[in-house]
C-alpha atoms as a PDB file:
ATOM      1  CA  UNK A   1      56.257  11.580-135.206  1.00  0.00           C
ATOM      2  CA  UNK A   2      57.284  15.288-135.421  1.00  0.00           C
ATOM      3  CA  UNK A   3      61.170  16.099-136.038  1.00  0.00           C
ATOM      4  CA  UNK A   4      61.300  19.171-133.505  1.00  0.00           C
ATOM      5  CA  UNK A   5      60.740  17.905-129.808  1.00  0.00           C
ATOM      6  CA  UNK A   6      59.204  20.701-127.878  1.00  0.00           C
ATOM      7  CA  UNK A   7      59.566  23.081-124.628  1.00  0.00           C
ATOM      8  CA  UNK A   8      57.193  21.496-121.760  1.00  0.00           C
ATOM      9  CA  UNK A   9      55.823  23.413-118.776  1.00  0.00           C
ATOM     10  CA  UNK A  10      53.973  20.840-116.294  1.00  0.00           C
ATOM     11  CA  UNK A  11      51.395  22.287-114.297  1.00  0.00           C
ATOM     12  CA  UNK A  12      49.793  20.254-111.673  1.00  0.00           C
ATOM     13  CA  UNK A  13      49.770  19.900-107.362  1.00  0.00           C
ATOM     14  CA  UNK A  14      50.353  16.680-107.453  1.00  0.00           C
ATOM     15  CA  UNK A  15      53.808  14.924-107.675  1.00  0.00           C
ATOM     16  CA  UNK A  16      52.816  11.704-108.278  1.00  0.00           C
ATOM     17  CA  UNK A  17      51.056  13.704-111.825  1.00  0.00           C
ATOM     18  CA  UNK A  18      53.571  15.971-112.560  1.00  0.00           C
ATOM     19  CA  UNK A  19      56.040  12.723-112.606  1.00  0.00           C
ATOM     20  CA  UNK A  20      53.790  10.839-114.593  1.00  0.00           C
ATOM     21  CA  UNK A  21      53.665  13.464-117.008  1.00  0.00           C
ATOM     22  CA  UNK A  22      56.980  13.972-117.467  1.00  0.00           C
ATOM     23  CA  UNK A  23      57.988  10.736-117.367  1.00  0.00           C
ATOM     24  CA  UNK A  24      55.779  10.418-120.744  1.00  0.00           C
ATOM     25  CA  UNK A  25      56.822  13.083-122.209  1.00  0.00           C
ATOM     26  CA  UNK A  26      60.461  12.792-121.742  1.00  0.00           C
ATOM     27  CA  UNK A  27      60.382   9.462-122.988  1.00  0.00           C
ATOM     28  CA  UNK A  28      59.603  10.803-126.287  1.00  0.00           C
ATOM     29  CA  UNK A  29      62.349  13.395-126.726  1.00  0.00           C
ATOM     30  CA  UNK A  30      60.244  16.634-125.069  1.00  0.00           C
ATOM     31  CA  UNK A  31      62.250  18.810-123.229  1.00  0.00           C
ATOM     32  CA  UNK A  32      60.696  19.401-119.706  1.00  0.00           C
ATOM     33  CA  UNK A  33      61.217  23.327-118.962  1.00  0.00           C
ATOM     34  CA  UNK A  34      59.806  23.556-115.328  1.00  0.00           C
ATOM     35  CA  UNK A  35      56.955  22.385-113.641  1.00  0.00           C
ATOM     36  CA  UNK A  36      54.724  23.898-111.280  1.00  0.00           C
ATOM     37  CA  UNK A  37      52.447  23.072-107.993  1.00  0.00           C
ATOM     38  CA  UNK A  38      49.900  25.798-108.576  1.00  0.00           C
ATOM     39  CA  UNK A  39      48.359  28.923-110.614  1.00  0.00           C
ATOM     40  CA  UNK A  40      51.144  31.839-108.577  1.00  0.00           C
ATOM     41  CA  UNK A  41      53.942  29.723-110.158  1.00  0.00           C
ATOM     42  CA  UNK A  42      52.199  28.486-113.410  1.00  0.00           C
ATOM     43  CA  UNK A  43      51.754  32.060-114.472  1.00  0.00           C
ATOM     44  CA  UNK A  44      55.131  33.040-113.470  1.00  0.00           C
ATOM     45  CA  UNK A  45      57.186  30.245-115.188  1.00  0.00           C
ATOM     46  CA  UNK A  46      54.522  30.668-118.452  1.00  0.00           C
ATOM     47  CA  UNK A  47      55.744  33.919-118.872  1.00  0.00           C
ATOM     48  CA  UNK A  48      59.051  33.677-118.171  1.00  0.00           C
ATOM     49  CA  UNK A  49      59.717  30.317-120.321  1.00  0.00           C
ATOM     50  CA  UNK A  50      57.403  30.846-122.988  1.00  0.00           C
ATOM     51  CA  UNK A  51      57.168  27.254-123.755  1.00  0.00           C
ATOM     52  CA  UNK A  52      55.667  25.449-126.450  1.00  0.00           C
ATOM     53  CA  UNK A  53      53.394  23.036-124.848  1.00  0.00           C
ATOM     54  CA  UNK A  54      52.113  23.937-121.094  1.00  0.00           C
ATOM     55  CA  UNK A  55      49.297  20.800-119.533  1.00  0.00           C
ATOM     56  CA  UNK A  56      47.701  22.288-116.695  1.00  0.00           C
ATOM     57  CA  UNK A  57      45.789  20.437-114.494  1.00  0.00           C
ATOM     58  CA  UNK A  58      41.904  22.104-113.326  1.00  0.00           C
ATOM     59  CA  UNK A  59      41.962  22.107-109.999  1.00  0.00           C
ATOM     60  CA  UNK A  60      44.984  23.698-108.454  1.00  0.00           C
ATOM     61  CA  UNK A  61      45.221  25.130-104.951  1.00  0.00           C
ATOM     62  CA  UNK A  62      44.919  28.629-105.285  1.00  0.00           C
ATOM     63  CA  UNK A  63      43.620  28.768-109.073  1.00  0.00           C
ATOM     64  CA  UNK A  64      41.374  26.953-111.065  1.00  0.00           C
ATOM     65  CA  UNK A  65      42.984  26.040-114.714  1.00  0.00           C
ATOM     66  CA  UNK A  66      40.525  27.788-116.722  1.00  0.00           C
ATOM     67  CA  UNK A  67      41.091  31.531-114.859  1.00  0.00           C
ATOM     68  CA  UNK A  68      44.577  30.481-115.769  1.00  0.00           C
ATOM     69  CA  UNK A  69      43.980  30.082-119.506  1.00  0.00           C
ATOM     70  CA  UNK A  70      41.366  32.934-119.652  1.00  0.00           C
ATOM     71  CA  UNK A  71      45.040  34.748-118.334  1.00  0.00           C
ATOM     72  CA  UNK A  72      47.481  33.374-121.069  1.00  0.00           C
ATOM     73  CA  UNK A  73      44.736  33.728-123.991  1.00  0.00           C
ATOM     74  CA  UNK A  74      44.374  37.125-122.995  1.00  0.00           C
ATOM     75  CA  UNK A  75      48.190  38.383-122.663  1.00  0.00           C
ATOM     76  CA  UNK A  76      48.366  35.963-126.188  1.00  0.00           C
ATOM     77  CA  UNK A  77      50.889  33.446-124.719  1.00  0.00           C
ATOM     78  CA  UNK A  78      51.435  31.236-127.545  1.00  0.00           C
ATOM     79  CA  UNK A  79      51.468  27.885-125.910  1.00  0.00           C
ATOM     80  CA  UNK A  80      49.646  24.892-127.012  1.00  0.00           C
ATOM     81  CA  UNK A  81      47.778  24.451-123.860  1.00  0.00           C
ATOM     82  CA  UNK A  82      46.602  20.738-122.671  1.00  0.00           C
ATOM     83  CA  UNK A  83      43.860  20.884-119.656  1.00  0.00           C
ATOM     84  CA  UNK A  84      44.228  17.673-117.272  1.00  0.00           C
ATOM     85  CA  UNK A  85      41.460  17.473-115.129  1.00  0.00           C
ATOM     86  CA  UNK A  86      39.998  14.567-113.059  1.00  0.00           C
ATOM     87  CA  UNK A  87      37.066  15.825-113.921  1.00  0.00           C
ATOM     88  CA  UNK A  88      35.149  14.778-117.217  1.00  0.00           C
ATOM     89  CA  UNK A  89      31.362  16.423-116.684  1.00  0.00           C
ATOM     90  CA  UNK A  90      30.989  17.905-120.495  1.00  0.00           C
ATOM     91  CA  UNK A  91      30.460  21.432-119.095  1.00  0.00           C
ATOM     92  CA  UNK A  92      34.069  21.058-117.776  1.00  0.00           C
ATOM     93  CA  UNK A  93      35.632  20.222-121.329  1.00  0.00           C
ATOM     94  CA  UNK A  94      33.435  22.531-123.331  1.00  0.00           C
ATOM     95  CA  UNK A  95      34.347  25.537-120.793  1.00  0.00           C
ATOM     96  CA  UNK A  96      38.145  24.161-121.335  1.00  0.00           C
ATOM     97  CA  UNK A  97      37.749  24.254-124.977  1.00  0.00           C
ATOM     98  CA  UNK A  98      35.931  27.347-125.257  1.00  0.00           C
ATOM     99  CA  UNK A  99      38.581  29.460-123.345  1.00  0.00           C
ATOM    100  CA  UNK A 100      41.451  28.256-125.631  1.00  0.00           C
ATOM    101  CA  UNK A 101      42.354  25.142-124.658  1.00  0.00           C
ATOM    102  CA  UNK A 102      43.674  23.226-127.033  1.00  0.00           C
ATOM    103  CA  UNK A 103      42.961  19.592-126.117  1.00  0.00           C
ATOM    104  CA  UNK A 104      41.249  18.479-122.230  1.00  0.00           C
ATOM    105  CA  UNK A 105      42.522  14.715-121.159  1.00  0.00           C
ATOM    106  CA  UNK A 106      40.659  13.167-118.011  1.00  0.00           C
ATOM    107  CA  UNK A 107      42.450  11.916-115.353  1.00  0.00           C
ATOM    108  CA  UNK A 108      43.465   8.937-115.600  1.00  0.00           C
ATOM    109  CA  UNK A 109      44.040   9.063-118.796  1.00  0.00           C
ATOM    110  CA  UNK A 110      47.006   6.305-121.004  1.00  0.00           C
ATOM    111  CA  UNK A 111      49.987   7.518-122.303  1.00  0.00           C
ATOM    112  CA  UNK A 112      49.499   7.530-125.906  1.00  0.00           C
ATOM    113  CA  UNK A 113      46.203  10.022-124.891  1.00  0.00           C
ATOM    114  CA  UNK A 114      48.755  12.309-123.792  1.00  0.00           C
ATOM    115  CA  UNK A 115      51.159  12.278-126.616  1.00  0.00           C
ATOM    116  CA  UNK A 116      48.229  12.804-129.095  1.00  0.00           C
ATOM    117  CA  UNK A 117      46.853  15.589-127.521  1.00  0.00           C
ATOM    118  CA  UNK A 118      50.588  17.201-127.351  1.00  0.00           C
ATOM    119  CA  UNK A 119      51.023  16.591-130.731  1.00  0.00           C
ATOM    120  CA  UNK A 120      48.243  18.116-132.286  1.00  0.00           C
ATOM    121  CA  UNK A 121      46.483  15.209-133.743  1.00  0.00           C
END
């Protein structure tokens, strides 16, 4: 395990998924910085927080989670970025990946998916 727990910014419209997500991660010692319901609030709270580690879910309200990476990337927000989609078509992941991404998890997807993808491995 890593020695230096890290900033979290939770990105998804549902509840039920942000909760589930931070329940994991807090379990483990990350420190949950904010969490928001859609892209308007994502990229406000990403810039203002600057957090290590952001997951952002795919399919927001207003925003689809790859314009929103294609954003950060672009202004060079340094954030390990996590895409959580429900969707698992390979075009999906590959357009995840190829904009920056730096892991994709389907939903649903088990805890210990979650933690490797946030740590790197």
């Amino acid at each position: 395990m890593q020695k230096k727990k890290h900033s979290v910014l939770i990105v998804d419209d549902s509840h039920y998924m942000r909760a589930s997500i931070r329940n994991v991660l807090q379990d483990t010692g990350y420190h949950i910085i904010g969490e928001a319901r859609n892209g308007e609030e994502a990229l406000d709270m990403a810039f203002e927080l600057q957090p290590d580690i952001i997951t952002l879910d795919n399919t927001l309200p207003d925003m689809i989670g790859t314009d929103i990476l294609k954003v950060f990337r672009k202004r060079a927000l340094r954030s390990r970025i996590i895409i959580i989609s429900a969707y698992a078509q390979d075009f999906s992941v590959v357009e995840g990946l190829s904009y920056g991404a730096d892991g994709y998890l389907t939903k649903p997807f088990r805890p210990e998916e979650l933690l490797r993808l946030v740590l790197g491995d």
